[in-house]
C-alpha atoms as a PDB file:
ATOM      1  CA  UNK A   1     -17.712  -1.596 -31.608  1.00  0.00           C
ATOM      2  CA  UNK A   2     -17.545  -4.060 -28.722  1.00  0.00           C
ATOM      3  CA  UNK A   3     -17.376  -2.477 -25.100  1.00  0.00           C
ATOM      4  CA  UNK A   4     -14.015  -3.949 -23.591  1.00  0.00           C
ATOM      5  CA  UNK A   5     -14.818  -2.468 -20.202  1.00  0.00           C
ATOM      6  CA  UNK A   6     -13.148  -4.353 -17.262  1.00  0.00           C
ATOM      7  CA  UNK A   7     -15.259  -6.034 -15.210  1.00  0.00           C
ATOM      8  CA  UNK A   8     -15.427  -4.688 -11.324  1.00  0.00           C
ATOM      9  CA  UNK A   9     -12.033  -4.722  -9.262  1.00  0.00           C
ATOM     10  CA  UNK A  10     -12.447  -6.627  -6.401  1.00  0.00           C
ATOM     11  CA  UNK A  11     -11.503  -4.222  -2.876  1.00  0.00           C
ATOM     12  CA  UNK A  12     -11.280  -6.103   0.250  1.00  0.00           C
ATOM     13  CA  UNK A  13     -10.804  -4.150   3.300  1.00  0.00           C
ATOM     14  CA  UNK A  14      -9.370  -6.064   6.634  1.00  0.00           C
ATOM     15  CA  UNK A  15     -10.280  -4.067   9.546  1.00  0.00           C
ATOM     16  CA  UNK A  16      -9.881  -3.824  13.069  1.00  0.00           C
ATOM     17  CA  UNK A  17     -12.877  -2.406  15.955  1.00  0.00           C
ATOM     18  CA  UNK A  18     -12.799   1.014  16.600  1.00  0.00           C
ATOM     19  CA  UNK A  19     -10.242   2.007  13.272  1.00  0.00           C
ATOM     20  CA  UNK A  20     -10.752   5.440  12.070  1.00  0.00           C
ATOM     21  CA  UNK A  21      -8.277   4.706   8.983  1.00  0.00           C
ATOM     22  CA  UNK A  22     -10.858   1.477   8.123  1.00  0.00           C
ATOM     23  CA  UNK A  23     -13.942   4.337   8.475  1.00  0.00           C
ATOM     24  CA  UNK A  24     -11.962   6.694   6.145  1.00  0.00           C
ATOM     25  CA  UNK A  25     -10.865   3.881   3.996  1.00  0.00           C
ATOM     26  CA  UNK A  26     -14.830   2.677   3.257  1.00  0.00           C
ATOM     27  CA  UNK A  27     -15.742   6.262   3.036  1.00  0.00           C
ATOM     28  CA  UNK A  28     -13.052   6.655   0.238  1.00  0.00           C
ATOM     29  CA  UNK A  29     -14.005   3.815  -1.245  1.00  0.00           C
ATOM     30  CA  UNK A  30     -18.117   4.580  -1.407  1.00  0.00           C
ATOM     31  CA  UNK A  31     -16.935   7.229  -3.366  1.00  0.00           C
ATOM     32  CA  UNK A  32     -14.481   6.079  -5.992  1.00  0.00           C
ATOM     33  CA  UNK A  33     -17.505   3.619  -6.715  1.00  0.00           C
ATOM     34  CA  UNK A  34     -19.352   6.544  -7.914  1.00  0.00           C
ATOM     35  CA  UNK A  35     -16.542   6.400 -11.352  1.00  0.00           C
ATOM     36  CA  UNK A  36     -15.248   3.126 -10.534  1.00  0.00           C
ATOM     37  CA  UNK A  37     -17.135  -0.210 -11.025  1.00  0.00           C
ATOM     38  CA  UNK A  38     -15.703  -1.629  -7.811  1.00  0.00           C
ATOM     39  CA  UNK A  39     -16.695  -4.743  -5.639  1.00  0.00           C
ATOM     40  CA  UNK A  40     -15.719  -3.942  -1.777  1.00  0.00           C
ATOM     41  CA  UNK A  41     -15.415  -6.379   0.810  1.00  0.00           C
ATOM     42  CA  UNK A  42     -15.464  -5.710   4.266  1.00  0.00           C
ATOM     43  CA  UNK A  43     -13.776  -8.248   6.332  1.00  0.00           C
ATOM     44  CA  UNK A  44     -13.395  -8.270  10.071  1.00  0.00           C
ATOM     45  CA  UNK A  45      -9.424  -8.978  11.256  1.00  0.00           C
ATOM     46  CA  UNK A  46     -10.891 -11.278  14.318  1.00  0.00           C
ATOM     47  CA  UNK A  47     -12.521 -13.361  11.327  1.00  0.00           C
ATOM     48  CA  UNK A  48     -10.689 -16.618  10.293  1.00  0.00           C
ATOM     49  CA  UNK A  49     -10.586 -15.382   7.074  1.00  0.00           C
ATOM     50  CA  UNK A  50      -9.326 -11.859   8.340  1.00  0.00           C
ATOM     51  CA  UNK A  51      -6.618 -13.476  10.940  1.00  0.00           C
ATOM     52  CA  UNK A  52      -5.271 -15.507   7.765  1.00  0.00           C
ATOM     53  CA  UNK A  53      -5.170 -12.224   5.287  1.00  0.00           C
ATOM     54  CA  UNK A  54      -3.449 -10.337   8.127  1.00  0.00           C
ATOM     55  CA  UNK A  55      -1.220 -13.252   9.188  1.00  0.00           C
ATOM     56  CA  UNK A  56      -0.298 -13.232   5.069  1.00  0.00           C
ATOM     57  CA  UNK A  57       0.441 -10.022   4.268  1.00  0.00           C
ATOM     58  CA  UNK A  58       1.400  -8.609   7.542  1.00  0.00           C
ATOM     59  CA  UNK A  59       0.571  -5.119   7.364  1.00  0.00           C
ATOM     60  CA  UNK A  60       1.799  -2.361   9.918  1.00  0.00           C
ATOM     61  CA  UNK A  61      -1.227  -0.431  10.546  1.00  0.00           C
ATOM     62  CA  UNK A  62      -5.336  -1.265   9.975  1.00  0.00           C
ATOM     63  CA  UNK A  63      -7.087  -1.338   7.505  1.00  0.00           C
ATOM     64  CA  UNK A  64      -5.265  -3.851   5.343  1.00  0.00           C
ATOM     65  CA  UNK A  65      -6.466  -3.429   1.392  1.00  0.00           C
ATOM     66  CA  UNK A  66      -6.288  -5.904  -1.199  1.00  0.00           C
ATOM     67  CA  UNK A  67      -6.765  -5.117  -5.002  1.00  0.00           C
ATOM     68  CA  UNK A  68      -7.593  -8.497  -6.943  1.00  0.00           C
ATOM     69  CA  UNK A  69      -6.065 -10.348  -4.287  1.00  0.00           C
ATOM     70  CA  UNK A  70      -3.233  -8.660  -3.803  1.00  0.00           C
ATOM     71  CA  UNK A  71      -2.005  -6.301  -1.422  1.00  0.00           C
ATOM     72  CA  UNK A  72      -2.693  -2.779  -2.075  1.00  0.00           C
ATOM     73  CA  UNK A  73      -1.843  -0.594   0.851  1.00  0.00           C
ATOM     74  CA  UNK A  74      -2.248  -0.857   4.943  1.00  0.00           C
ATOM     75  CA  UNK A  75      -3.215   2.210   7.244  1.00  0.00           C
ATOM     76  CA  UNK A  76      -4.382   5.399   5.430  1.00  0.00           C
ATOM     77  CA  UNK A  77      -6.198   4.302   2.160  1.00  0.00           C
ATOM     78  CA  UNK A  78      -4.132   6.510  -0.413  1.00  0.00           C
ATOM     79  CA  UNK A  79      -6.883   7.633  -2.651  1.00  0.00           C
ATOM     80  CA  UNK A  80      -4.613   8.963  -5.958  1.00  0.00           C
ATOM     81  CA  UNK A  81      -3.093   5.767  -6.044  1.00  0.00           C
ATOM     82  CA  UNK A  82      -5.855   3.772  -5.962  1.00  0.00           C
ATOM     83  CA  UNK A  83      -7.759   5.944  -8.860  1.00  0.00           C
ATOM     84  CA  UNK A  84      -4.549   6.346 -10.572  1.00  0.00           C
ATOM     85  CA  UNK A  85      -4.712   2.228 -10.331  1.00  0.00           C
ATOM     86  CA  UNK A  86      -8.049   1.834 -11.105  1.00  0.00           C
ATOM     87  CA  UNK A  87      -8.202   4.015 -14.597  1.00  0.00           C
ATOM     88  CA  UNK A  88      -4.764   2.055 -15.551  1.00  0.00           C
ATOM     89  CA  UNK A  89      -6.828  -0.749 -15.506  1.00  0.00           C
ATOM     90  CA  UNK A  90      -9.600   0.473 -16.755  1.00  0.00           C
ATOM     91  CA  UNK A  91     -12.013   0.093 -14.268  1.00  0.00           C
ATOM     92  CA  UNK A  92     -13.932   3.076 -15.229  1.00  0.00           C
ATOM     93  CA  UNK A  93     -17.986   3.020 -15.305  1.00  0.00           C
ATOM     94  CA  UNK A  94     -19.165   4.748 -18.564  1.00  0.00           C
ATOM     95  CA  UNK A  95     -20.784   8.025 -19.150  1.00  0.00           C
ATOM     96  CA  UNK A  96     -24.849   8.185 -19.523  1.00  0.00           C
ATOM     97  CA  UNK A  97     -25.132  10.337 -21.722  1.00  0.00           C
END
């Protein structure tokens, strides 16, 4: 049988200097990719490409996350969600057995 696992999700991550939610929210996210084949992006606000994401999807608080490309969440990284997310689309990195 073929494997029809989902390739990695793509996480980028908009943060601002000196954001405790953007350390917690790369914590979080070292490990889900323990279980979760998951491509992370870190990408400073100040950046062009972090003033145009931010200018886009105004969020209210740092970090801004994206999922795919679209917006995920901004401010506290809500972990359940995200796995909950993540298994839905079945983002999940086999079992070595």
């Amino acid at each position: 049988m073929r494997d029809r696992a989902r390739p990695s999700a793509q996480i980028t991550v908009v943060e601002a200097s000196a954001c405790h939610l953007c350390d917690e929210a790369k914590a979080t996210l070292a490990e889900l990719s323990k279980d979760h084949p998951i491509v992370v992006e870190i990408v400073d606000a100040t950046s062009p490409d972090g003033r145009a994401l931010v200018a886009r999807h105004r969020p209210a608080l740092a970090p801004l996350v994206l999922l795919d490309g679209e917006f995920f969440s901004s401010g506290r990284l809500p972990r359940r969600k995200l796995e909950r997310t993540l298994t839905a689309l079945g983002a999940r990195v086999p079992a070595v057995h």
